[in-house]
C-alpha atoms as a PDB file:
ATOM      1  CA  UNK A   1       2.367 -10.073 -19.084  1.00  0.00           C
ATOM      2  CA  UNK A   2       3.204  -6.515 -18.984  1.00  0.00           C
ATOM      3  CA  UNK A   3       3.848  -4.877 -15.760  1.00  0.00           C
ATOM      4  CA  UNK A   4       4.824  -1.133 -14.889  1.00  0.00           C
ATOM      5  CA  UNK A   5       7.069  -0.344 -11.990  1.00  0.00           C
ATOM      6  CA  UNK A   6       6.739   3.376 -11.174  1.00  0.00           C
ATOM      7  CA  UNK A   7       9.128   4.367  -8.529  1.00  0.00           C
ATOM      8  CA  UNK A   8       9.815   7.824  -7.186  1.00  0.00           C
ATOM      9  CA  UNK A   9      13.046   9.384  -5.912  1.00  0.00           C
ATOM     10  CA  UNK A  10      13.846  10.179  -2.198  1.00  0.00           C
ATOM     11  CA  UNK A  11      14.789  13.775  -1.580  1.00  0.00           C
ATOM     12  CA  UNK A  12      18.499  12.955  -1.450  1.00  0.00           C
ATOM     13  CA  UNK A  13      18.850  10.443  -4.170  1.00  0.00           C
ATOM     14  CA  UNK A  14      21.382  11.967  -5.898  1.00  0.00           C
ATOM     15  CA  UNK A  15      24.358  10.721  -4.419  1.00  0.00           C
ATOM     16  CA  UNK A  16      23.146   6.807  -4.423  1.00  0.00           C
ATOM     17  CA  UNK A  17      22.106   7.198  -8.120  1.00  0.00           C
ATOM     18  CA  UNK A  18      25.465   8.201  -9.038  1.00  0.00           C
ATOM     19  CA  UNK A  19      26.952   5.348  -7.258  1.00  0.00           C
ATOM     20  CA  UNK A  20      24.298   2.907  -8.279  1.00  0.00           C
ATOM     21  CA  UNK A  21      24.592   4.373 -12.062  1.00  0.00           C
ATOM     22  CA  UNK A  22      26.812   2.026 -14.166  1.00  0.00           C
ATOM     23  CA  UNK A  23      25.680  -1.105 -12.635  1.00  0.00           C
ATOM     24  CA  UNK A  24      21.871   0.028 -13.149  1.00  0.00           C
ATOM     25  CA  UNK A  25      22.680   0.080 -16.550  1.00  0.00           C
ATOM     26  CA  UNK A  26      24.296  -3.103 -16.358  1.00  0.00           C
ATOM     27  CA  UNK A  27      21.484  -4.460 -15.171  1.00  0.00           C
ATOM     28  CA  UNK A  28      19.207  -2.908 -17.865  1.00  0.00           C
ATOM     29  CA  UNK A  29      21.430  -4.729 -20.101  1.00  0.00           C
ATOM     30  CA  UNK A  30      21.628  -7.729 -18.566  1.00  0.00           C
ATOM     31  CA  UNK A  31      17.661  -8.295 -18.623  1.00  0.00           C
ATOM     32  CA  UNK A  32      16.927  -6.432 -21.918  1.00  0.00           C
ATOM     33  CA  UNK A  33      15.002  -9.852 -22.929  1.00  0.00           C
ATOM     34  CA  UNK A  34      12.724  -8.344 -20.476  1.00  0.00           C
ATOM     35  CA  UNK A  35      12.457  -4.725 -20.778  1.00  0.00           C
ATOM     36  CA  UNK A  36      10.193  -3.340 -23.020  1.00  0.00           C
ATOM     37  CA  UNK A  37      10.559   0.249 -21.953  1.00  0.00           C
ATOM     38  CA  UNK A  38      12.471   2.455 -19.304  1.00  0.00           C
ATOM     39  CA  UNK A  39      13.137   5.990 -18.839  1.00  0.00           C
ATOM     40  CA  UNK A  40      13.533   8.674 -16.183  1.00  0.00           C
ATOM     41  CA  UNK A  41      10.649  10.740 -14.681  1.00  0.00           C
ATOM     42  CA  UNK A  42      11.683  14.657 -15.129  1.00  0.00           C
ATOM     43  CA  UNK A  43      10.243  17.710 -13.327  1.00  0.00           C
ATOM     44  CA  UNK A  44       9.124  20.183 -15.784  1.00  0.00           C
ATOM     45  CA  UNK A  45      12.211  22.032 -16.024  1.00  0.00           C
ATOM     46  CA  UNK A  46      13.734  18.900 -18.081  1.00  0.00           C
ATOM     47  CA  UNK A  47      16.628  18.610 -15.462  1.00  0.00           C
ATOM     48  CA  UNK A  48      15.334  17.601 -12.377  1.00  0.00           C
ATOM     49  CA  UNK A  49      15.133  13.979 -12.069  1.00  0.00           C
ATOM     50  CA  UNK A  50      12.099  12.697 -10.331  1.00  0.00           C
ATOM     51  CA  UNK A  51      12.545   9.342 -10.512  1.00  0.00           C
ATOM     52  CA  UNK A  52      11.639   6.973 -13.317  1.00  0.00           C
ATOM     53  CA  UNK A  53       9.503   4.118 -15.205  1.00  0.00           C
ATOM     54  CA  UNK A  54      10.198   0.907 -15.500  1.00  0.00           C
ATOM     55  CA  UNK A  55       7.840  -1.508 -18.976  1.00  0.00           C
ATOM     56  CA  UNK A  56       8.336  -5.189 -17.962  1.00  0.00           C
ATOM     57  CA  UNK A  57       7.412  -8.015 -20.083  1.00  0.00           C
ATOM     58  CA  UNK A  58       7.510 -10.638 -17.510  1.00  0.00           C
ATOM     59  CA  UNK A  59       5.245 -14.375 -17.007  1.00  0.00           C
ATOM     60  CA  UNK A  60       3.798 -12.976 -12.836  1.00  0.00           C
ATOM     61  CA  UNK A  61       4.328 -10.054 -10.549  1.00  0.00           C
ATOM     62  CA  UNK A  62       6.171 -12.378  -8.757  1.00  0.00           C
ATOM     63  CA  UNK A  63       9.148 -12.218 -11.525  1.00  0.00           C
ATOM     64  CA  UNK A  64       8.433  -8.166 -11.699  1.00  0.00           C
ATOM     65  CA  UNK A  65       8.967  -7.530  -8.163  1.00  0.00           C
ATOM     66  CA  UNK A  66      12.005  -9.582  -8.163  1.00  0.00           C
ATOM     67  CA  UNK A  67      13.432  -7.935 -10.943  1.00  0.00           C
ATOM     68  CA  UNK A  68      12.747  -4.595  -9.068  1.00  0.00           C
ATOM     69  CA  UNK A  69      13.848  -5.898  -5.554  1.00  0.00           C
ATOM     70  CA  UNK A  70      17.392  -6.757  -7.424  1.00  0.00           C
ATOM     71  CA  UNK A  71      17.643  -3.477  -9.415  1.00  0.00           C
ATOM     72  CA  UNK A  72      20.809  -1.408  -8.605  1.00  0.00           C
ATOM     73  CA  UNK A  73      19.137   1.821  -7.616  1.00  0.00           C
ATOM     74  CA  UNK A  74      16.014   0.317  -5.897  1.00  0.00           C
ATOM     75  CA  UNK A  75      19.182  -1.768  -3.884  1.00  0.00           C
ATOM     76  CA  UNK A  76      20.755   1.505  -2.923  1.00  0.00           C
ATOM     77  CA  UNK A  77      17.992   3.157  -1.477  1.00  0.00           C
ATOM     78  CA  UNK A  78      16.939   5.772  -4.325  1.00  0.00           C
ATOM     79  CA  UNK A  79      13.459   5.565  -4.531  1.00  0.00           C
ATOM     80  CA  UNK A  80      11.127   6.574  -1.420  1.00  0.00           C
ATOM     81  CA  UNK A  81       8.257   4.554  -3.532  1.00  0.00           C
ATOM     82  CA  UNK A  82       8.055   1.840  -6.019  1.00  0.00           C
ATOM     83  CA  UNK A  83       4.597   0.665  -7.244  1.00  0.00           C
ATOM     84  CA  UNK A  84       4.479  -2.213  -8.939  1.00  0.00           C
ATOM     85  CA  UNK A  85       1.439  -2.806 -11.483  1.00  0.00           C
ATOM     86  CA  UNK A  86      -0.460  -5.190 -14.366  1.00  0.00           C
ATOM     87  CA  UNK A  87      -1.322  -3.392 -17.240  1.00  0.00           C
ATOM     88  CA  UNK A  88      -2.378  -4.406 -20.961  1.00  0.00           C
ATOM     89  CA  UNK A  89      -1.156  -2.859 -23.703  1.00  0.00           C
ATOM     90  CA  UNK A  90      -3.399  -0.647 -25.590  1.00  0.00           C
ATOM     91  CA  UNK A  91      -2.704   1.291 -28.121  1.00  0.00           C
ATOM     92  CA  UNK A  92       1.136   1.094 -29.464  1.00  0.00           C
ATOM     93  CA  UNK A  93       2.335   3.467 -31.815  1.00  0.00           C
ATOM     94  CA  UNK A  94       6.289   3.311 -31.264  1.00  0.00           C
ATOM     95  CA  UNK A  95       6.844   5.648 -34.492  1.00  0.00           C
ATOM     96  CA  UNK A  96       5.302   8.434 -32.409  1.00  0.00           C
ATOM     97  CA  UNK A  97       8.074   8.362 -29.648  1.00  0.00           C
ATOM     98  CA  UNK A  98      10.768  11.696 -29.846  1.00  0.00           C
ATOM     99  CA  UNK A  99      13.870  11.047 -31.669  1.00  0.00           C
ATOM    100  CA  UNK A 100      15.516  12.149 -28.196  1.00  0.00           C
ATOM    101  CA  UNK A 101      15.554  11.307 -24.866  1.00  0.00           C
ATOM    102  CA  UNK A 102      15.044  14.379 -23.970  1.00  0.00           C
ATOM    103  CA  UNK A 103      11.713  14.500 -25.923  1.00  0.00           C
ATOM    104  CA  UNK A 104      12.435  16.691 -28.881  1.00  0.00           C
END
């Protein structure tokens, strides 16, 4: 089941996400058999993080929330929300992503 995790930074996150950095990516890594998409959420001016978007492809919210509960920056106190939801996949046209991460 697919499940999104939406979670939104605290006003002074920036310090803790630093921190929390290499071993969120570690972490990624770690449960790539799981991930089926994950980015950061950017304010329009494409450099101010806003927090970011977690794709799980997980058997119950159960396992989704506990993958979320152990992530590195959820741990250190980054986000001010997480929201944690079912969804079905629709329509899925990966060709159509950017070439970047930056969206270009």
């Amino acid at each position: 089941m697919l499940y999104i995790i939406y979670q939104e930074d605290a006003p002074d996150a920036g310090e803790r996400r630093a921190a929390a950095r290499e071993a969120h990516f570690a972490y990624l890594e770690a449960h790539r058999d799981k991930l089926v998409l994950g980015g950061a959420l950017m304010a329009e001016d494409g450099a101010t993080r806003t927090g970011s978007v977690l794709i799980l492809n997980v058997p119950s919210l159960a396992d989704a929330e506990a993958f979320s509960r152990d992530e590195p920056l959820r741990k250190a106190g980054v986000f001010s929300s997480v929201r944690i939801s079912r969804m079905r996949r629709g329509q899925w046209h990966p060709e159509n992503a950017p070439s970047s991460a930056e969206g270009n």
